[in-house]
Each structure stands twice: as C-alpha cells, then as structure tokens.
PDB file of N, CA and C in Angstrom:
ATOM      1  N   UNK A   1      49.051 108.275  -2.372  1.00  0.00           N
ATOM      2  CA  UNK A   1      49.412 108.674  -1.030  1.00  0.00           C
ATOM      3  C   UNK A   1      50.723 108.021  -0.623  1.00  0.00           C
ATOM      4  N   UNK A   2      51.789 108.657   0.046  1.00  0.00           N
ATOM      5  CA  UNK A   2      52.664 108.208   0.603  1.00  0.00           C
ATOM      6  C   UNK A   2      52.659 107.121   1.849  1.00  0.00           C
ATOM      7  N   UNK A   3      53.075 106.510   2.167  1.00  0.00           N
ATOM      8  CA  UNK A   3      53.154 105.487   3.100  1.00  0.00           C
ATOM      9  C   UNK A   3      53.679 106.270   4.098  1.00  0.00           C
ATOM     10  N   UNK A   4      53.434 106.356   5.265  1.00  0.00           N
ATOM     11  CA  UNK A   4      54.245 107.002   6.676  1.00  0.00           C
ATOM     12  C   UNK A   4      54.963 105.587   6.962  1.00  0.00           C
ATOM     13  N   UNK A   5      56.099 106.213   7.784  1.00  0.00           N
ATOM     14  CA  UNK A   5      56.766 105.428   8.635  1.00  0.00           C
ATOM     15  C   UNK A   5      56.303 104.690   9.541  1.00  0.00           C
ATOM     16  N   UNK A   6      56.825 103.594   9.864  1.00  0.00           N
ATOM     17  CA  UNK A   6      56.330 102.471  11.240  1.00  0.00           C
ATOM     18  C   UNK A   6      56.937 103.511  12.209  1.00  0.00           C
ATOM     19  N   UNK A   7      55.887 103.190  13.343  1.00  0.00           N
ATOM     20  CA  UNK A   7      56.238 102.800  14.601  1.00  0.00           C
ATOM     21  C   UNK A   7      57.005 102.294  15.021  1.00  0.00           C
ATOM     22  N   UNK A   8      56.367 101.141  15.060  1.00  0.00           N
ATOM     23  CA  UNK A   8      57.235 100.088  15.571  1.00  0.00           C
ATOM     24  C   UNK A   8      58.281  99.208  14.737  1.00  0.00           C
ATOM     25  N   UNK A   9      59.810  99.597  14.772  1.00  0.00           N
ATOM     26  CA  UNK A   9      60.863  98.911  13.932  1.00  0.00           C
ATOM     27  C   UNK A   9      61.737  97.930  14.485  1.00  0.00           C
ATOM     28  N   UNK A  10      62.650  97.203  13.787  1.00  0.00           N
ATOM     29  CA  UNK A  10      62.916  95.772  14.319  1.00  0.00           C
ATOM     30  C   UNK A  10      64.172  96.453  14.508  1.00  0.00           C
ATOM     31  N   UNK A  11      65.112  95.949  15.157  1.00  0.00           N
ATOM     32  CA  UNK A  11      66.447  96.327  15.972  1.00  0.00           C
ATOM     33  C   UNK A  11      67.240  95.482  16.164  1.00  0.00           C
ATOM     34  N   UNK A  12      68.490  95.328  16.289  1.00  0.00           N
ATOM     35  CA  UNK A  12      69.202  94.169  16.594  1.00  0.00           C
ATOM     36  C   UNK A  12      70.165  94.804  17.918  1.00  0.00           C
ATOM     37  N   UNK A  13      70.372  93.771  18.830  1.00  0.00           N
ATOM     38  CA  UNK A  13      70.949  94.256  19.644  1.00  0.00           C
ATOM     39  C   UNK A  13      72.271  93.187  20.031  1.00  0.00           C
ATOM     40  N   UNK A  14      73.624  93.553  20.318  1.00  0.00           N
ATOM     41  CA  UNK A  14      74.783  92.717  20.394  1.00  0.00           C
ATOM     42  C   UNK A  14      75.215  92.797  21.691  1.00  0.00           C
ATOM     43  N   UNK A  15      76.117  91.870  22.526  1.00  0.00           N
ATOM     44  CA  UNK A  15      76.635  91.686  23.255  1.00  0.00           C
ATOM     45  C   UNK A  15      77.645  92.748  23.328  1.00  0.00           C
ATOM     46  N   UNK A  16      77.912  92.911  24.396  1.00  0.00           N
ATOM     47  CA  UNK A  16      79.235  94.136  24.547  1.00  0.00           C
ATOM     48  C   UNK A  16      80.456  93.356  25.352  1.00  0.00           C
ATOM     49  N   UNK A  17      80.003  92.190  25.686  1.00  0.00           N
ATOM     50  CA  UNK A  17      81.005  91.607  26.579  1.00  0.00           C
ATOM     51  C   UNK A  17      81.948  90.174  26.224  1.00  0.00           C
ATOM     52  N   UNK A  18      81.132  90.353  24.903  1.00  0.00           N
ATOM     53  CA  UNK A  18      81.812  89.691  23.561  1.00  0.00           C
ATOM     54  C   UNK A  18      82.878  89.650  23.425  1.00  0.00           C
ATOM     55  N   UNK A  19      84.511  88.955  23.328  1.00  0.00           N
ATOM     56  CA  UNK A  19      85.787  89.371  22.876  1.00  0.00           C
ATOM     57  C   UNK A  19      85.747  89.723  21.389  1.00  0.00           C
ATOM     58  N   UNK A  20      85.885  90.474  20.985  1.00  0.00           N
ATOM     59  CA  UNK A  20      86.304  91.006  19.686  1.00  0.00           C
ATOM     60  C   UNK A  20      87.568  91.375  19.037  1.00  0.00           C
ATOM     61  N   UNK A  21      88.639  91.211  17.690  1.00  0.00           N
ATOM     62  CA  UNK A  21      89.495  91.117  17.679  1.00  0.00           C
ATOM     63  C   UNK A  21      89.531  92.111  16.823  1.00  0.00           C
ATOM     64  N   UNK A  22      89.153  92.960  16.160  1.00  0.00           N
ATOM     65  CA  UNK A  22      89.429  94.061  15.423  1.00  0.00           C
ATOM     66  C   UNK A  22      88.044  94.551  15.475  1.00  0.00           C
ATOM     67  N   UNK A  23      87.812  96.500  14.698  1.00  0.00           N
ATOM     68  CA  UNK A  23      86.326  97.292  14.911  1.00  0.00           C
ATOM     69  C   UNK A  23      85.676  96.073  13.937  1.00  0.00           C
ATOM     70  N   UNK A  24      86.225  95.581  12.539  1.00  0.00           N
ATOM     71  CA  UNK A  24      85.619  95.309  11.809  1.00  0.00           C
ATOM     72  C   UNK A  24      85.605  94.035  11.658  1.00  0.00           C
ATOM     73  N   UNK A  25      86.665  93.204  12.220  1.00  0.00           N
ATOM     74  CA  UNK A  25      86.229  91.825  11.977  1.00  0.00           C
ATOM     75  C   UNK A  25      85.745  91.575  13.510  1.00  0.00           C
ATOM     76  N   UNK A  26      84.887  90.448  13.326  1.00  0.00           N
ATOM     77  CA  UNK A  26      84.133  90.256  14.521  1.00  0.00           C
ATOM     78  C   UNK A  26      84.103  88.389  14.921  1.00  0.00           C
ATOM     79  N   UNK A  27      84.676  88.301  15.979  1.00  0.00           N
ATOM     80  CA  UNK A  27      84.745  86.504  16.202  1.00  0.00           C
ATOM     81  C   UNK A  27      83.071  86.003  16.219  1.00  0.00           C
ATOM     82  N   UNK A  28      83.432  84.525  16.570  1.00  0.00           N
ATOM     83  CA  UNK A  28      82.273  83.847  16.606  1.00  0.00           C
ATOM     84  C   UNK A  28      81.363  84.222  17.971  1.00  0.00           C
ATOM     85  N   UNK A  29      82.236  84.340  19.196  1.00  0.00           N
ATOM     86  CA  UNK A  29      81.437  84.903  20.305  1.00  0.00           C
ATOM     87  C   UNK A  29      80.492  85.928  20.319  1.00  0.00           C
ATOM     88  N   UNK A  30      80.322  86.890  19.289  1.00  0.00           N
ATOM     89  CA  UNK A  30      79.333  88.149  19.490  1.00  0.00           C
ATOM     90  C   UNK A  30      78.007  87.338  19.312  1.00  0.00           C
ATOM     91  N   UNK A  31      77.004  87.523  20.140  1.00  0.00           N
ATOM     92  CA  UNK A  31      75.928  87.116  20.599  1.00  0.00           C
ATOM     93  C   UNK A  31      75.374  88.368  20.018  1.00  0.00           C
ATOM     94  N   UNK A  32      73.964  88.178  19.126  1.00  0.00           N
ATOM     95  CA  UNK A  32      72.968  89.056  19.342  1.00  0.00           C
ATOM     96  C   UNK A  32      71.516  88.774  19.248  1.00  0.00           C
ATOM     97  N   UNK A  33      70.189  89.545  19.757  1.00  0.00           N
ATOM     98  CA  UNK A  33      69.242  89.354  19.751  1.00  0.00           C
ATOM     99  C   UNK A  33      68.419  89.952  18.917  1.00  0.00           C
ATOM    100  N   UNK A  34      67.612  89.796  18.222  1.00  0.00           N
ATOM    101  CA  UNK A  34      66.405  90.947  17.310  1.00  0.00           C
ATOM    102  C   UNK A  34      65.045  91.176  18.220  1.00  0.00           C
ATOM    103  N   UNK A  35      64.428  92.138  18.138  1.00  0.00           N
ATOM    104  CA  UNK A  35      63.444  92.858  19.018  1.00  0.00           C
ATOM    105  C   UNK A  35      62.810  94.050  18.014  1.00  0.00           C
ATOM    106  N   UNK A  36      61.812  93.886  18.969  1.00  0.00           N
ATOM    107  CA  UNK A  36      61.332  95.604  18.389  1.00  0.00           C
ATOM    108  C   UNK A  36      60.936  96.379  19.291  1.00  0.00           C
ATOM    109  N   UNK A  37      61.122  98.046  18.825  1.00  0.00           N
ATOM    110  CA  UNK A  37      61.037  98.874  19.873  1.00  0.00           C
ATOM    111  C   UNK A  37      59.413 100.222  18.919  1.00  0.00           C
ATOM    112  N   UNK A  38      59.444 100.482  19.993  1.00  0.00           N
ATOM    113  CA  UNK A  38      58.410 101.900  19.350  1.00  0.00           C
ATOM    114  C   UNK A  38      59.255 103.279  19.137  1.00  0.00           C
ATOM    115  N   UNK A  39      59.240 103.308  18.250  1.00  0.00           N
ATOM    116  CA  UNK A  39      60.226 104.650  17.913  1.00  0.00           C
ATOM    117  C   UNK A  39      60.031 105.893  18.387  1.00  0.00           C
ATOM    118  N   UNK A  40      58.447 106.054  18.746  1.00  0.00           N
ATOM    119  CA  UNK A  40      58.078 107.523  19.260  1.00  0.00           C
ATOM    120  C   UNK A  40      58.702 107.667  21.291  1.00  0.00           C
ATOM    121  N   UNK A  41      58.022 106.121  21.701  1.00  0.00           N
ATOM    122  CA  UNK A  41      58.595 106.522  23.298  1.00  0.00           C
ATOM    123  C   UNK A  41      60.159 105.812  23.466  1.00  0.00           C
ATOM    124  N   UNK A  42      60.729 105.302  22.535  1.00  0.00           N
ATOM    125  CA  UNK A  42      62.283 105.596  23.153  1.00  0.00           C
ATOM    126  C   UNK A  42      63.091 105.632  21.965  1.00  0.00           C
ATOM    127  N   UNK A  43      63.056 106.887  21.279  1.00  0.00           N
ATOM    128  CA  UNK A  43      64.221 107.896  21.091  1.00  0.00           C
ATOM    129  C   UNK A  43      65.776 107.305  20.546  1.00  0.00           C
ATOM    130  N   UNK A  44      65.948 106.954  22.247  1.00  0.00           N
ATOM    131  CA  UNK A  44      67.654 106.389  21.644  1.00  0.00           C
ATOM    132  C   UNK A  44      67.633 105.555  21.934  1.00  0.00           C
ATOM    133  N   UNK A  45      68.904 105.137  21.650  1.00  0.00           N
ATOM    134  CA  UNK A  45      69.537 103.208  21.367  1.00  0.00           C
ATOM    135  C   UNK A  45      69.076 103.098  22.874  1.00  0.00           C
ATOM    136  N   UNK A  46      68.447 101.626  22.991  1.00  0.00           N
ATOM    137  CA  UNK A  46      68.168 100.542  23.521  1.00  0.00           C
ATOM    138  C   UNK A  46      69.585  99.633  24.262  1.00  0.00           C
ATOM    139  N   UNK A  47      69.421  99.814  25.684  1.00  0.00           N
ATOM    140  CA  UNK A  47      70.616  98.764  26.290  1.00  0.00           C
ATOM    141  C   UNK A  47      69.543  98.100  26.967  1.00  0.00           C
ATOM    142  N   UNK A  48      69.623  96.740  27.223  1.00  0.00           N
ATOM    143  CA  UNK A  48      68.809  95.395  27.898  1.00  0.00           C
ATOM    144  C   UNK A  48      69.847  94.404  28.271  1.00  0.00           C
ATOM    145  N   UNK A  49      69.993  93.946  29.525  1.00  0.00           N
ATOM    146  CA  UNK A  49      70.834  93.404  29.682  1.00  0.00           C
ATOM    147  C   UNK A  49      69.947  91.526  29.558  1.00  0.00           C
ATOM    148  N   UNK A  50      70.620  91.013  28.898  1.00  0.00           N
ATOM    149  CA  UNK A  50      69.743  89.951  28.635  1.00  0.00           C
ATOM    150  C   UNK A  50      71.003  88.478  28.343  1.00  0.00           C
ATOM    151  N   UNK A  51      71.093  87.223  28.473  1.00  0.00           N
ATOM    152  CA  UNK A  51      71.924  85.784  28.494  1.00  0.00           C
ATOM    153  C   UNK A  51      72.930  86.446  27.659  1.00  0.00           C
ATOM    154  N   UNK A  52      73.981  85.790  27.525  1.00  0.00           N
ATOM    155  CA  UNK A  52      74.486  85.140  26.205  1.00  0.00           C
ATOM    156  C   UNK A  52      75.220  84.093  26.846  1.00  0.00           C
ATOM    157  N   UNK A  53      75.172  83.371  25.307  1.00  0.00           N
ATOM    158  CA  UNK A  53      75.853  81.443  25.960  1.00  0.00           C
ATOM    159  C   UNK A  53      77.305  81.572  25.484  1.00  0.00           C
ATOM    160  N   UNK A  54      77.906  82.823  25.032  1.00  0.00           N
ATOM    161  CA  UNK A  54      79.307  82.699  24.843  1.00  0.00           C
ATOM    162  C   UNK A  54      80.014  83.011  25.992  1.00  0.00           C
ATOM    163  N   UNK A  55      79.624  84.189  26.644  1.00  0.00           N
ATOM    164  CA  UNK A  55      79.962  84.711  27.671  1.00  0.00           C
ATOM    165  C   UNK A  55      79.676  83.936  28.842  1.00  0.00           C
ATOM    166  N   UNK A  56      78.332  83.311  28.437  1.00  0.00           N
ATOM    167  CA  UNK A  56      78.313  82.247  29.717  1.00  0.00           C
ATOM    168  C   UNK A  56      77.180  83.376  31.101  1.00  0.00           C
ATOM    169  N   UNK A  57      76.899  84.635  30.694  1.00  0.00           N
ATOM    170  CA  UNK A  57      76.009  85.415  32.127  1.00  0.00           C
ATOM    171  C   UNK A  57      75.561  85.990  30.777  1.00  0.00           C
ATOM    172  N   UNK A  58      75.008  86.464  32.148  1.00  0.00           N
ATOM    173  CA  UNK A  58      73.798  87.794  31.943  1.00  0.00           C
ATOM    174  C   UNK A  58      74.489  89.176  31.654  1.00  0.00           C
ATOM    175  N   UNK A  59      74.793  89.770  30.368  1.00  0.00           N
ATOM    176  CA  UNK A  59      75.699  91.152  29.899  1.00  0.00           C
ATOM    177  C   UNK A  59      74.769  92.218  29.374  1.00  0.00           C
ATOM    178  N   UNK A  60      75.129  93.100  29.191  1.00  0.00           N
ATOM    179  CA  UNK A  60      74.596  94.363  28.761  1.00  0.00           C
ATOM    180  C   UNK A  60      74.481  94.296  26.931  1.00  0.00           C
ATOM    181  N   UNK A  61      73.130  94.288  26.284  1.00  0.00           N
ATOM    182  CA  UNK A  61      73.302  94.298  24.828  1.00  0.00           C
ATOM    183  C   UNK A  61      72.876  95.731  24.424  1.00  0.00           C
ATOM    184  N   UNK A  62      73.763  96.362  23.723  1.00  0.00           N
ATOM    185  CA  UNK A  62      72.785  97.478  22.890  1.00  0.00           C
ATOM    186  C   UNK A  62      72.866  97.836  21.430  1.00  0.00           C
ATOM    187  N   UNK A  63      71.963  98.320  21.071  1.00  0.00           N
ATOM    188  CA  UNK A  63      71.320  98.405  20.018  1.00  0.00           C
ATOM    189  C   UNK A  63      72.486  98.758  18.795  1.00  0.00           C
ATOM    190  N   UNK A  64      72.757  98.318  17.932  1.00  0.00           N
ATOM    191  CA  UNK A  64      73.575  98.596  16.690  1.00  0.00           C
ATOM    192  C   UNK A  64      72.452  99.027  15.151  1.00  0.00           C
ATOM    193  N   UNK A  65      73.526  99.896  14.573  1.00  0.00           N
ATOM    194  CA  UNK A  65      72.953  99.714  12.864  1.00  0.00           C
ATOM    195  C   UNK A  65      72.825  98.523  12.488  1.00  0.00           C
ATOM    196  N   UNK A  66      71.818  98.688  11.410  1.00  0.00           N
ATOM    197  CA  UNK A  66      71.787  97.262  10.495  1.00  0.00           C
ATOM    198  C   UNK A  66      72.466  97.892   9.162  1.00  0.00           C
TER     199      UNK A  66
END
C-alpha cells in the first residue's frame, strides 16, 4: 500500500522586515521560525506576524520553500 500524504507539514516562516542584500545572498538578520500548518484548512502560504530580535518588533513572517 502506498503511504498518503500528511496533513499536517512543517513550514518555515522568515522575516520580511529583515535587511537583505541580494535575492540570493541573505545577511545574518533574517529571522525565521518553524511551525506546522494543516494543509487541507489553509491552502496558501501562511503570514503570522510574530518577534524578531534583529529587527528588534513585532514584523510580518511568511511562509517560504524549503
């Protein structure tokens, strides 16, 4: 038998308010968090606005590829 897919998958989510210096290189400031979401009731990427200690507040994180 085949294995079905999870539900519930792990996610990483990054700071957006991060300074960043190029798409692909990325400084030490990007803050991110890991979580999990249920895949059936939300669909699309995940924004949570939640700390970061680079930025110093409370910013908007959302969900990236792994």
């Amino acid at each position: 038998m085949a294995k079905s897919k999870e539900i519930r998958i792990t996610i990483n989510l990054e700071c957006t308010g991060c300074v960043r210096s190029d798409g692909k290189i990325r400084n030490r400031g990007v803050y991110r968090y890991t979580t999990q979401k249920n895949r059936r009731n939300t669909p699309i990427r995940l924004e949570l606005k939640k700390f970061c200690c680079y930025c110093g507040g409370h910013t908007i994180h959302k969900e990236i590829k792994k």
